[in-house]
PDB file of N, CA and C in Angstrom:
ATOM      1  N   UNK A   1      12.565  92.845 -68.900  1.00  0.00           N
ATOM      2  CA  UNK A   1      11.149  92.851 -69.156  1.00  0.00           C
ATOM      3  C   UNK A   1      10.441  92.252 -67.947  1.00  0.00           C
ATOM      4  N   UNK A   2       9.513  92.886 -67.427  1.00  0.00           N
ATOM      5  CA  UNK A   2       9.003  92.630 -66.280  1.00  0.00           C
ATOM      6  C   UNK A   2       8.076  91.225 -66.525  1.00  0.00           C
ATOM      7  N   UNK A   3       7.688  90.261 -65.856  1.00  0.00           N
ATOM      8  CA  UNK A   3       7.013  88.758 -65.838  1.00  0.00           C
ATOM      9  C   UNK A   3       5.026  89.261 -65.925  1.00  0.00           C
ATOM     10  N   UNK A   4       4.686  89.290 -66.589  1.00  0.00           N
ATOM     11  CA  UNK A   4       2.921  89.517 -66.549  1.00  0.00           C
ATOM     12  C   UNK A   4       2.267  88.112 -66.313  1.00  0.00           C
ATOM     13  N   UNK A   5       2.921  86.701 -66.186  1.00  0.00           N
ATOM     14  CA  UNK A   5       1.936  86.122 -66.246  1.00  0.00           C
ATOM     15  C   UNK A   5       1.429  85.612 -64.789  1.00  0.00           C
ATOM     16  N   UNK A   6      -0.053  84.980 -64.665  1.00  0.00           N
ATOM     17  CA  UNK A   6      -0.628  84.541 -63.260  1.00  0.00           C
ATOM     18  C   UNK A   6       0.398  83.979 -62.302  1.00  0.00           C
ATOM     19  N   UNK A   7       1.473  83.394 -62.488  1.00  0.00           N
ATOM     20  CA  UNK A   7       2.330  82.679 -61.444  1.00  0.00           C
ATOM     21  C   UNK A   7       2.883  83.444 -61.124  1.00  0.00           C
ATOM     22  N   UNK A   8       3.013  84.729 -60.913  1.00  0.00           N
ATOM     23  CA  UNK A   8       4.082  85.701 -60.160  1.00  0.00           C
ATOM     24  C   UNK A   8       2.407  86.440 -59.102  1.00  0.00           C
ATOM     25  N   UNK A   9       1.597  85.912 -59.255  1.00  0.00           N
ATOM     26  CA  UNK A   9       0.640  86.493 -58.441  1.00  0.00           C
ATOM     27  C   UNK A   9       0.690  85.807 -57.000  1.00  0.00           C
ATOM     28  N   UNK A  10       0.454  86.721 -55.593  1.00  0.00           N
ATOM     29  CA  UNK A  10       0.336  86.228 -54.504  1.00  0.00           C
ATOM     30  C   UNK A  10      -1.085  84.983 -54.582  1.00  0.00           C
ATOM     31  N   UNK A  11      -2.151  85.382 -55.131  1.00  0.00           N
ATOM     32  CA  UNK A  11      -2.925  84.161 -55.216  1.00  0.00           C
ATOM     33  C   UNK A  11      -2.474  82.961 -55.624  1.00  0.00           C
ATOM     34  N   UNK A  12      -1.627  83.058 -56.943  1.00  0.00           N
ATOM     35  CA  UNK A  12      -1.211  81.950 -57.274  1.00  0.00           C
ATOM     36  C   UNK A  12      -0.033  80.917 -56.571  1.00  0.00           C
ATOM     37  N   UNK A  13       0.507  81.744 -56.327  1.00  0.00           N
ATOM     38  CA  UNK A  13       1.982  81.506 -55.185  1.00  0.00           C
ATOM     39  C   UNK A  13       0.931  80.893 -53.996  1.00  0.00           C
ATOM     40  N   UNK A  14      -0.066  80.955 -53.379  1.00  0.00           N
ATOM     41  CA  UNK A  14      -0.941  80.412 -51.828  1.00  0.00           C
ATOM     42  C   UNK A  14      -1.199  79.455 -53.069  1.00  0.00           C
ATOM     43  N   UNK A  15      -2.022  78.964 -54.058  1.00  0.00           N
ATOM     44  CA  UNK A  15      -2.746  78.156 -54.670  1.00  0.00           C
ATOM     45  C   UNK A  15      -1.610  76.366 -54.780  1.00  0.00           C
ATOM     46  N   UNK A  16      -0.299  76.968 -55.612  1.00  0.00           N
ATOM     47  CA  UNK A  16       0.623  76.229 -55.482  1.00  0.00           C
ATOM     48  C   UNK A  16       1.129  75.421 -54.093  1.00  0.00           C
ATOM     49  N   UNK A  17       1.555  76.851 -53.195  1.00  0.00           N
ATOM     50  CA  UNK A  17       1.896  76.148 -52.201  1.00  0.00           C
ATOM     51  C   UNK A  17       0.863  75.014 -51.112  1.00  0.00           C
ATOM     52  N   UNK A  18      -0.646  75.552 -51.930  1.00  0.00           N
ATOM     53  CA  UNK A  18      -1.182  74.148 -51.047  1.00  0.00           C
ATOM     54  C   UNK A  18      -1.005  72.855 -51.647  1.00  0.00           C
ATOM     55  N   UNK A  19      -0.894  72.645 -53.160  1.00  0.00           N
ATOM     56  CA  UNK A  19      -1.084  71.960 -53.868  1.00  0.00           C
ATOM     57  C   UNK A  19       0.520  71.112 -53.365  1.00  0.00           C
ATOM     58  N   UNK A  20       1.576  71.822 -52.925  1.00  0.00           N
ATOM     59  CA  UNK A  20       2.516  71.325 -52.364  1.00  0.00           C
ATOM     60  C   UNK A  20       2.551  70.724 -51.115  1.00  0.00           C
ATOM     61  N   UNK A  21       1.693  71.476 -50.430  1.00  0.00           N
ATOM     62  CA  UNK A  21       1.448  70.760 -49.004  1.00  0.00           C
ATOM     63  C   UNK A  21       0.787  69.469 -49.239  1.00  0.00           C
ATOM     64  N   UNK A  22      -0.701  69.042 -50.143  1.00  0.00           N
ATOM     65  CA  UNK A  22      -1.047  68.192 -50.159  1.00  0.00           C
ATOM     66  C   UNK A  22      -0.406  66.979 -50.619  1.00  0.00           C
ATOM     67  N   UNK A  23       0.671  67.152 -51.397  1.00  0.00           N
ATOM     68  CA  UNK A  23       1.457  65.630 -51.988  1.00  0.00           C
ATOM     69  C   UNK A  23       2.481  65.710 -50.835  1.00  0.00           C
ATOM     70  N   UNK A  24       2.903  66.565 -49.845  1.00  0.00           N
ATOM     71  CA  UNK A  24       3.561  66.004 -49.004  1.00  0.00           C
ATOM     72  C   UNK A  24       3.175  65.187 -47.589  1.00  0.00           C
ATOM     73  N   UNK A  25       1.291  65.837 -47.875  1.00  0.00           N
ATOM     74  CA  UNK A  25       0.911  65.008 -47.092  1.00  0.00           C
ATOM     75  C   UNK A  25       0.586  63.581 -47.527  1.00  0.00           C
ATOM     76  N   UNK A  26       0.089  63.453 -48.450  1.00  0.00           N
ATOM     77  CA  UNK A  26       0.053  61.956 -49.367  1.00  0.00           C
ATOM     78  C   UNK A  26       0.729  60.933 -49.337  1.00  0.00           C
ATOM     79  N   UNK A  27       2.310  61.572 -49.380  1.00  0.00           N
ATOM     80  CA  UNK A  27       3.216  61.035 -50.108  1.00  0.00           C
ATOM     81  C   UNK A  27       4.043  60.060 -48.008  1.00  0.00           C
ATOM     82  N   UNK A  28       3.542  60.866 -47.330  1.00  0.00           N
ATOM     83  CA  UNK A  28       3.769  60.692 -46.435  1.00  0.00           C
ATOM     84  C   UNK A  28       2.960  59.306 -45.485  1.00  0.00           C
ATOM     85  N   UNK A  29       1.449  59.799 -45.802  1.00  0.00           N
ATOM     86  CA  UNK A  29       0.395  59.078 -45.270  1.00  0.00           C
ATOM     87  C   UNK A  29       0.664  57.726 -46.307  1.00  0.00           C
ATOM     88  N   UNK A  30       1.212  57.613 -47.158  1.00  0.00           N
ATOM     89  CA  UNK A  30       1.276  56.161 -47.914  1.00  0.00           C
ATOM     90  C   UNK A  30       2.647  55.323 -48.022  1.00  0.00           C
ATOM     91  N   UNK A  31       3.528  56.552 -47.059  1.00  0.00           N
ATOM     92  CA  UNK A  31       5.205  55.274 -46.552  1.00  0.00           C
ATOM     93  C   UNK A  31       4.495  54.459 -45.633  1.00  0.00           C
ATOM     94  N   UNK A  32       5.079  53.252 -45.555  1.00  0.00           N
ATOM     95  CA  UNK A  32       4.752  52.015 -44.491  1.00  0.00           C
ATOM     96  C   UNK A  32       5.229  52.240 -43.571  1.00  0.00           C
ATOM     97  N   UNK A  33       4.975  51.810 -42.327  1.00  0.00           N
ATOM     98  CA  UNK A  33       5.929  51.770 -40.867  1.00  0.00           C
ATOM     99  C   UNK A  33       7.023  50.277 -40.099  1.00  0.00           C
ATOM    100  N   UNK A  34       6.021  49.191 -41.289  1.00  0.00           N
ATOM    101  CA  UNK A  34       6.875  48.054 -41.245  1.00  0.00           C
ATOM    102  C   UNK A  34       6.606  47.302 -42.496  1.00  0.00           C
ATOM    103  N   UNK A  35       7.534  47.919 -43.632  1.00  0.00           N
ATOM    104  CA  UNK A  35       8.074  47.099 -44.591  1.00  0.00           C
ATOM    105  C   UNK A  35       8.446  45.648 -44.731  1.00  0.00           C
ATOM    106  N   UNK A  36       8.084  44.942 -45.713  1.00  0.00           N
ATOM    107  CA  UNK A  36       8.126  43.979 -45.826  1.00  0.00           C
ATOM    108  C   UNK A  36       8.315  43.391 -47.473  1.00  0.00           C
ATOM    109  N   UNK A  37       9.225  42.619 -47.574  1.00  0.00           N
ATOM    110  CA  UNK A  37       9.283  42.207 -48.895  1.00  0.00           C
ATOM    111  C   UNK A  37       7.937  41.024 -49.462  1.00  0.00           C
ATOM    112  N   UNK A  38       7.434  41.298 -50.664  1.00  0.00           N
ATOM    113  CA  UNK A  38       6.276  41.009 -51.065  1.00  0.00           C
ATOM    114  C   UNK A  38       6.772  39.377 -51.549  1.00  0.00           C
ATOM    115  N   UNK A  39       6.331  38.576 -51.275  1.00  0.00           N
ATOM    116  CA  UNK A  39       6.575  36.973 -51.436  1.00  0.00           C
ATOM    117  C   UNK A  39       5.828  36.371 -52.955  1.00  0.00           C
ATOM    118  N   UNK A  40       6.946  36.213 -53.757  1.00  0.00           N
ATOM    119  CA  UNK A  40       6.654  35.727 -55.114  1.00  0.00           C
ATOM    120  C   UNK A  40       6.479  36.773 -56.109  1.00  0.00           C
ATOM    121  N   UNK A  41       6.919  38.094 -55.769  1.00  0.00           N
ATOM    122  CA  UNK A  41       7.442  39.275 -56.921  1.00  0.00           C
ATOM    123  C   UNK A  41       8.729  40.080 -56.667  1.00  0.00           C
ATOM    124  N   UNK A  42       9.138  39.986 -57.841  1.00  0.00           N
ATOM    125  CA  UNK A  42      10.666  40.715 -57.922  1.00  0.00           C
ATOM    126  C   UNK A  42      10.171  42.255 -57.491  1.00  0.00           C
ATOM    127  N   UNK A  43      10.978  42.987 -56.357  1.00  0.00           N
ATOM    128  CA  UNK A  43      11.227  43.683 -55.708  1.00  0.00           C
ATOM    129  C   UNK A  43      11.798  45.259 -56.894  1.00  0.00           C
ATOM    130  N   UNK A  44      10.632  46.035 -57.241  1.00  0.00           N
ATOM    131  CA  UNK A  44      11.683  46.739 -58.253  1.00  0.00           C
ATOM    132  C   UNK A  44      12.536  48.121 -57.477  1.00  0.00           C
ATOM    133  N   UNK A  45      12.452  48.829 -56.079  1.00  0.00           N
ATOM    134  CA  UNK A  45      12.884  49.534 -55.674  1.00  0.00           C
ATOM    135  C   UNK A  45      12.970  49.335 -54.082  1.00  0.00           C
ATOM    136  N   UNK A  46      14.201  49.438 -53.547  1.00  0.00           N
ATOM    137  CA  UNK A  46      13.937  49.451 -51.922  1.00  0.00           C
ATOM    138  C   UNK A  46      14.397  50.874 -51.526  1.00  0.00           C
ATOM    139  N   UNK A  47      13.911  51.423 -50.224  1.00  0.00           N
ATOM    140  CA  UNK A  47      15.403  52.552 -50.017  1.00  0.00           C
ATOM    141  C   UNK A  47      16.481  51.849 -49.486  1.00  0.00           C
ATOM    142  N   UNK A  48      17.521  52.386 -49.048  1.00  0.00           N
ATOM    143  CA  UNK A  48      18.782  51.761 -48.983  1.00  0.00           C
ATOM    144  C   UNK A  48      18.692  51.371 -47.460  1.00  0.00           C
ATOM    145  N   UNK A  49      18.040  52.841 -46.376  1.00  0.00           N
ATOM    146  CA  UNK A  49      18.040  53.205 -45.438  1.00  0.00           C
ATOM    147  C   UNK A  49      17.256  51.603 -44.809  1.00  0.00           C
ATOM    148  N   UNK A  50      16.129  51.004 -45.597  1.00  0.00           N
ATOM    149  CA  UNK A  50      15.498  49.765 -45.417  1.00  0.00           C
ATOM    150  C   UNK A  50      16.419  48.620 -45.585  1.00  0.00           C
ATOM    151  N   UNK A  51      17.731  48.524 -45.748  1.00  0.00           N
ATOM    152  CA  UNK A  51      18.367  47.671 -45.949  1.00  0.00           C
ATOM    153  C   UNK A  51      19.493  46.990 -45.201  1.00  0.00           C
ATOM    154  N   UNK A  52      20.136  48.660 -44.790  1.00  0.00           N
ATOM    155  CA  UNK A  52      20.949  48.139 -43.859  1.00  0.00           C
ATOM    156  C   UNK A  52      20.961  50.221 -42.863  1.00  0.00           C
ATOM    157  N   UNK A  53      21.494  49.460 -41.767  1.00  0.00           N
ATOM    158  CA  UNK A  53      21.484  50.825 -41.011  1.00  0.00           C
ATOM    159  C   UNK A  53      22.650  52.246 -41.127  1.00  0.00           C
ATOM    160  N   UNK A  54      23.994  50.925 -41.535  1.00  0.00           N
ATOM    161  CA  UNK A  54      24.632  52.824 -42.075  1.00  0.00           C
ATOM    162  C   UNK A  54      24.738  52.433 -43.982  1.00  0.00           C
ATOM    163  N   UNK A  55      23.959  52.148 -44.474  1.00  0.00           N
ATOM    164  CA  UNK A  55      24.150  52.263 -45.892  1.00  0.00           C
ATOM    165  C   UNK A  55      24.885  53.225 -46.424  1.00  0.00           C
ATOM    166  N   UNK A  56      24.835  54.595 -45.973  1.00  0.00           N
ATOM    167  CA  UNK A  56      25.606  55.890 -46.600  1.00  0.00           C
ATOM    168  C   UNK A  56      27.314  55.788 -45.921  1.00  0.00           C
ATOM    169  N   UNK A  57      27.424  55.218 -45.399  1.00  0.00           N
ATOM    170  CA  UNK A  57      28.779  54.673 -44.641  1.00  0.00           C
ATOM    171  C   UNK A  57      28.987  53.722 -45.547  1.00  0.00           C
ATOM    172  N   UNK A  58      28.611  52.819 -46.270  1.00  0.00           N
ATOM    173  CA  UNK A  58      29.180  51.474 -47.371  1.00  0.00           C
ATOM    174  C   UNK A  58      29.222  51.974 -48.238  1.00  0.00           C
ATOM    175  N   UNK A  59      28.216  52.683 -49.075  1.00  0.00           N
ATOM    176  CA  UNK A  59      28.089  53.295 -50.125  1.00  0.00           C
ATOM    177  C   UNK A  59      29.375  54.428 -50.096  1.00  0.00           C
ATOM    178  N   UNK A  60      29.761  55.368 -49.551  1.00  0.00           N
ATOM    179  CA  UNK A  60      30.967  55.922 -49.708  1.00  0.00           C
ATOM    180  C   UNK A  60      32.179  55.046 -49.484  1.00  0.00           C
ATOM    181  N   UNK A  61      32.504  53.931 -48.525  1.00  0.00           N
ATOM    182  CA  UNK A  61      33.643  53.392 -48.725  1.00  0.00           C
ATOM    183  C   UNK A  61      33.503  52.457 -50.138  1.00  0.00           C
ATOM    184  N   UNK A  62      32.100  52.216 -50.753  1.00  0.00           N
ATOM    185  CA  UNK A  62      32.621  51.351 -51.909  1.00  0.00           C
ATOM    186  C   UNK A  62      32.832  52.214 -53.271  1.00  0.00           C
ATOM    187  N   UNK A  63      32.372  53.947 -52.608  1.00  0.00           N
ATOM    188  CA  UNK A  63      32.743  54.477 -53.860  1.00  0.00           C
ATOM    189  C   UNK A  63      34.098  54.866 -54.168  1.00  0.00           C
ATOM    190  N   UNK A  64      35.095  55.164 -52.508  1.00  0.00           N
ATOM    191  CA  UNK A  64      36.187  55.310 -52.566  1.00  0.00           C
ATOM    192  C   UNK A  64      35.900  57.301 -52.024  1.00  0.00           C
ATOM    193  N   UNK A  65      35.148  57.411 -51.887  1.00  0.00           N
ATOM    194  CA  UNK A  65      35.064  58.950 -51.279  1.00  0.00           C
ATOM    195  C   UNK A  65      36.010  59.071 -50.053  1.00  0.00           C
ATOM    196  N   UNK A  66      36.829  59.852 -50.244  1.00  0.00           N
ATOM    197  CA  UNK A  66      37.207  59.892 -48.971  1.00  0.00           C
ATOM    198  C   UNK A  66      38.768  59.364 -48.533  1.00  0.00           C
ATOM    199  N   UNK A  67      39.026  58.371 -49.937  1.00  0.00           N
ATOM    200  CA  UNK A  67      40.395  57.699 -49.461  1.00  0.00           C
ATOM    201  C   UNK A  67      41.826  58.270 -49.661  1.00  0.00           C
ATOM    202  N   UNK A  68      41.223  60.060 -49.829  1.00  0.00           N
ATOM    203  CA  UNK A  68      42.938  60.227 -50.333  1.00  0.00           C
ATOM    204  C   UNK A  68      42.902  61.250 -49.265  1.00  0.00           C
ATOM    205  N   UNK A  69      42.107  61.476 -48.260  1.00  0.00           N
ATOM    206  CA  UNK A  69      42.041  62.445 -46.995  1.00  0.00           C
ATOM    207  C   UNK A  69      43.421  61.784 -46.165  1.00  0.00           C
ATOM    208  N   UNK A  70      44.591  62.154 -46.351  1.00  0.00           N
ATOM    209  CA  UNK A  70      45.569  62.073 -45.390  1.00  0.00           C
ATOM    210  C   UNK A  70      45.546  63.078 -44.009  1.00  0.00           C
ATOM    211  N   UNK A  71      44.822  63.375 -43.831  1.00  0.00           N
ATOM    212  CA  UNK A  71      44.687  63.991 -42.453  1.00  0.00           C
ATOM    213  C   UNK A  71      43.669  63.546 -41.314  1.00  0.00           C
ATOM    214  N   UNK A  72      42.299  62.801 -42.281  1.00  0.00           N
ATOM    215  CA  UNK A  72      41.267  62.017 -41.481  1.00  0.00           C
ATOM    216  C   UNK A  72      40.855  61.458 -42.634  1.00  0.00           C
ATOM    217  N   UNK A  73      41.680  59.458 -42.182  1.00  0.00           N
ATOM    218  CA  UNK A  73      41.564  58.375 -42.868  1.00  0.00           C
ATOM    219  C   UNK A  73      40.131  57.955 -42.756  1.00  0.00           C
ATOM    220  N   UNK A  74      39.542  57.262 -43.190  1.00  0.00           N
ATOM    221  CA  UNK A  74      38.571  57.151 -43.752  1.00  0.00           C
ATOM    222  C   UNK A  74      38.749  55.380 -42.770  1.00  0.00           C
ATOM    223  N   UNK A  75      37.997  55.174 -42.044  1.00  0.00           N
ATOM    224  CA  UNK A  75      37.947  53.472 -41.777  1.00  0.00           C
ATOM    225  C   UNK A  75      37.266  52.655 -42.460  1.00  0.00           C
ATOM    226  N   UNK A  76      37.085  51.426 -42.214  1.00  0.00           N
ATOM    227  CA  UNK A  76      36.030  50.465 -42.990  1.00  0.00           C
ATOM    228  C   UNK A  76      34.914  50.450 -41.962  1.00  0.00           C
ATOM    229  N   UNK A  77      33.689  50.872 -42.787  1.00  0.00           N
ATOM    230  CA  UNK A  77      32.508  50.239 -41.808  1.00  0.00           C
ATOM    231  C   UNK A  77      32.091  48.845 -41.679  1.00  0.00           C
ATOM    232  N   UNK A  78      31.831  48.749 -40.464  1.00  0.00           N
ATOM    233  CA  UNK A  78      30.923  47.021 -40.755  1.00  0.00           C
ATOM    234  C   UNK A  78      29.552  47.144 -40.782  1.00  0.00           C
ATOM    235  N   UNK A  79      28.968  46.593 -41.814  1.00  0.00           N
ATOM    236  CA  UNK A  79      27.903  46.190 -42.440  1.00  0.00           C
ATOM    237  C   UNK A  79      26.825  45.579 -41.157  1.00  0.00           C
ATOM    238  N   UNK A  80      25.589  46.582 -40.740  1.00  0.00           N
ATOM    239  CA  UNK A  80      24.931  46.128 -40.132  1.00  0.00           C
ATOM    240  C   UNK A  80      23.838  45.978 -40.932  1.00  0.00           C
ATOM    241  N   UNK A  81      23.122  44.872 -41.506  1.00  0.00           N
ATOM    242  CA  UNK A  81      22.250  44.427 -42.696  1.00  0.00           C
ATOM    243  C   UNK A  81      20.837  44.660 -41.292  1.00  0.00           C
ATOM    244  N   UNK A  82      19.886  44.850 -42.170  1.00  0.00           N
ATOM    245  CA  UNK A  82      18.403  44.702 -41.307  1.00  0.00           C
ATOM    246  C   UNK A  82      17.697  43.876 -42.019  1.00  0.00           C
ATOM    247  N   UNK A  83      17.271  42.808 -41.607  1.00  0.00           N
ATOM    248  CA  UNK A  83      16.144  41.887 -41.897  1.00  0.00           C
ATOM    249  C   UNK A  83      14.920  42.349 -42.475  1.00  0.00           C
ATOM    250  N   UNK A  84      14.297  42.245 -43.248  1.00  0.00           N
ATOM    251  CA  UNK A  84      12.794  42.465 -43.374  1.00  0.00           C
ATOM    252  C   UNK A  84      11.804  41.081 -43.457  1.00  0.00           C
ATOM    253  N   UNK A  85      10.609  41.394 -42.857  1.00  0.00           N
ATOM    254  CA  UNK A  85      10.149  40.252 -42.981  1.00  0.00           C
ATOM    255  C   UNK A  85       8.920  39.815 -44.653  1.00  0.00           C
ATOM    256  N   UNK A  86       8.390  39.172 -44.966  1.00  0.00           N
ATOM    257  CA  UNK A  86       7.843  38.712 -46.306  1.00  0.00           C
ATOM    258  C   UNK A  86       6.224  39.002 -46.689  1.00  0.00           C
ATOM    259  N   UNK A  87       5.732  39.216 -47.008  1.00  0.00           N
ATOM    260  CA  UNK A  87       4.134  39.112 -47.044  1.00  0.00           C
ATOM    261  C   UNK A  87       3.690  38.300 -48.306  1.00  0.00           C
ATOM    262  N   UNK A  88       2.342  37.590 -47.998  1.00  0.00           N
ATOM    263  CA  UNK A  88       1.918  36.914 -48.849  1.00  0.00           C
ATOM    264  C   UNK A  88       0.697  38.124 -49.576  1.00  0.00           C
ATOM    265  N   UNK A  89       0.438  38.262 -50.755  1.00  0.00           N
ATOM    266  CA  UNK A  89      -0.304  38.939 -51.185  1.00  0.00           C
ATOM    267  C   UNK A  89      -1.962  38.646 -51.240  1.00  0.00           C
ATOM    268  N   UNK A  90      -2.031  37.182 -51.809  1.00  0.00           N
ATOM    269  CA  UNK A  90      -3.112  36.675 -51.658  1.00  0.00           C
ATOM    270  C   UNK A  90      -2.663  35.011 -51.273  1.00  0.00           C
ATOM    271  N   UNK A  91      -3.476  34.264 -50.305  1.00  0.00           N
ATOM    272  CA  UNK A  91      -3.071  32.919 -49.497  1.00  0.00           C
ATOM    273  C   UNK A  91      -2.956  32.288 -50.929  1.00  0.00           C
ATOM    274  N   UNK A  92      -2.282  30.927 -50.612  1.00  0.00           N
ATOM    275  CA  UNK A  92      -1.821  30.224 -51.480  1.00  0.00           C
ATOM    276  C   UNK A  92      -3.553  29.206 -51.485  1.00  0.00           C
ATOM    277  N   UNK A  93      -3.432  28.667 -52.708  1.00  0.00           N
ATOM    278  CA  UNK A  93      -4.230  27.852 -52.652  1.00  0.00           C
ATOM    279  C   UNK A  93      -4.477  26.554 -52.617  1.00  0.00           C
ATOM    280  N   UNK A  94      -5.177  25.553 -52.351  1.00  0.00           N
ATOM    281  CA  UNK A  94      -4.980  24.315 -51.633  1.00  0.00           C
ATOM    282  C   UNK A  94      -4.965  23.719 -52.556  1.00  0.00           C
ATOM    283  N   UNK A  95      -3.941  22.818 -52.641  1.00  0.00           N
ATOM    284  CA  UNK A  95      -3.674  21.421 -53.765  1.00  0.00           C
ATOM    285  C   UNK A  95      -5.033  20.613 -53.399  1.00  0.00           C
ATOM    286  N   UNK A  96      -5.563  20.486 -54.589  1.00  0.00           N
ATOM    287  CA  UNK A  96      -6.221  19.013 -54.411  1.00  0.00           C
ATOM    288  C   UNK A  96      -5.878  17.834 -55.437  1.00  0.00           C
ATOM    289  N   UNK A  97      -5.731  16.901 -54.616  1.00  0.00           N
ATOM    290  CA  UNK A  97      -5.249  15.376 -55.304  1.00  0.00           C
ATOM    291  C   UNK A  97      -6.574  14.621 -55.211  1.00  0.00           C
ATOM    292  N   UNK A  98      -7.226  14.213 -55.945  1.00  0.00           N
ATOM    293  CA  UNK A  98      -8.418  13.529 -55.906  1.00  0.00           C
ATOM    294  C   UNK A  98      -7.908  11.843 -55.379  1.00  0.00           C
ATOM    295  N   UNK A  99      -8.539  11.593 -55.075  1.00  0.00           N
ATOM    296  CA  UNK A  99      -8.682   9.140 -54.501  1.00  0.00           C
ATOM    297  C   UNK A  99      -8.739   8.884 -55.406  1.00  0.00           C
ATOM    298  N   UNK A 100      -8.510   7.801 -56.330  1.00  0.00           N
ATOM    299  CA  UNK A 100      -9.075   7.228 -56.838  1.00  0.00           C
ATOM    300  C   UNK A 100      -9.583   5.636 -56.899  1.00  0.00           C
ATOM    301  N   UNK A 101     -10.722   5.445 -57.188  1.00  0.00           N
ATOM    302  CA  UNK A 101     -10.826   4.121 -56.407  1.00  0.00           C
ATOM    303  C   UNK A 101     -10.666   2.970 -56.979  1.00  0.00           C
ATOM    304  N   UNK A 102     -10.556   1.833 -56.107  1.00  0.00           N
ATOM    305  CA  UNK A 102      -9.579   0.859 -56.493  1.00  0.00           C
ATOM    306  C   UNK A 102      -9.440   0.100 -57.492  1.00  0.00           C
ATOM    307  N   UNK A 103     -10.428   0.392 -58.408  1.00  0.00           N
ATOM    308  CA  UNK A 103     -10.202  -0.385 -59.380  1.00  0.00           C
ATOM    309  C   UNK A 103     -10.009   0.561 -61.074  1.00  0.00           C
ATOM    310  N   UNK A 104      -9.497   2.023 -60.583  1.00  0.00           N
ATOM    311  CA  UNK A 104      -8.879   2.354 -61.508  1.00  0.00           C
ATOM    312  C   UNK A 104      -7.724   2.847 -61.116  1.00  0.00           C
ATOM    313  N   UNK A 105      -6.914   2.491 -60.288  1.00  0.00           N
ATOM    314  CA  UNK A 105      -5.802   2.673 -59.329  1.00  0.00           C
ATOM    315  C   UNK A 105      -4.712   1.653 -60.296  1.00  0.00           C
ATOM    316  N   UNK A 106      -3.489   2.128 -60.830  1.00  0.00           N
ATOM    317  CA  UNK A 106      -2.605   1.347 -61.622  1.00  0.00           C
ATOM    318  C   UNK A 106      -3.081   1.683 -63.200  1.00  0.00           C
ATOM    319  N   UNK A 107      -3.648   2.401 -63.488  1.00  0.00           N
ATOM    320  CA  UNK A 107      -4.266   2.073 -64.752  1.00  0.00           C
ATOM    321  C   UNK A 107      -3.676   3.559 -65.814  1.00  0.00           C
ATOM    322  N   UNK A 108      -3.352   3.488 -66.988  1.00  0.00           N
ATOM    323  CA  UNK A 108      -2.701   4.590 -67.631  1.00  0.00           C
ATOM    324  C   UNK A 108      -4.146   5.789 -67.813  1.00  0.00           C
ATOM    325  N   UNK A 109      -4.180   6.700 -68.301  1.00  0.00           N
ATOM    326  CA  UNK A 109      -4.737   7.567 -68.825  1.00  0.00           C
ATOM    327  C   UNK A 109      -5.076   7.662 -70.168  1.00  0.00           C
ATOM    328  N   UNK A 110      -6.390   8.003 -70.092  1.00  0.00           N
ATOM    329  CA  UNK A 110      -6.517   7.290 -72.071  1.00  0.00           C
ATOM    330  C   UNK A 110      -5.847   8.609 -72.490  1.00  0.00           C
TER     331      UNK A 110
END
C-alpha cells in the first residue's frame, strides 16, 4: 500500500531537515570550550572524553573487550586523567560576627 501521508512529501522532507539543522546548531552553540566543575553541586553527568584523554582505551580494558584476541593482545593503558578546574556559581557571602561591647562581653544569652 503506497504511504499518502504529508511526510513522504519533498516539502516536508526540506521542512524537517531544517528543523534538524537548527538543534544541531543549538546543541552545538551551547557545549562549553572550558569546562569546569560547578563548586558546591553534585555533578549529575560528565562526558568521559572530559575526564580523562584515552577513556575509550580504559573503558574497554575494564570491560575485558578484547582479551581473548590471541593474535593481537590487547595491552594495559595508562590512565592519563585531565584536571578540570571549579566555578563558583554565585560569590560566597561575608560572615559577619558583630563586637560586642565590654560590658556585655562574658555574659550568657537570655
Amino acid at each position: 500500500m503506497a504511504g499518502t501521508r504529508n511526510k513522504q512529501m519533498y516539502s516536508n522532507f526540506c521542512i524537517q531537515r531544517n528543523e534538524v539543522d537548527k538543534h544541531s546548531i543549538l546543541h552545538i552553540e551551547n557545549t562549553s570550550t572550558a569546562p569546569a566543575f560547578p563548586c558546591g553541586v553534585n555533578v549529575q553527568y560528565v562526558p568521559s572524553n572530559r575526564l580523562s584523554s584515552n577513556a575509550v582505551d580504559l573503558e574497554t580494558n575494564l570491560l575485558g573487550i578484547g582479551s581473548n584476541n590471541y593474535v593481537y593482545p590487547t595491552s594495559t593503558p595508562t590512565p592519563s586523567f585531565t584536571s578540570m578546574s571549579t566555578v563558583m556559581f554565585t560569590p560566597a557571602p561575608r560572615v559577619y560576627i558583630p563586637i560586642l561591647p565590654p560590658y556585655l562581653q562574658g555574659q550568657r544569652p537570655l
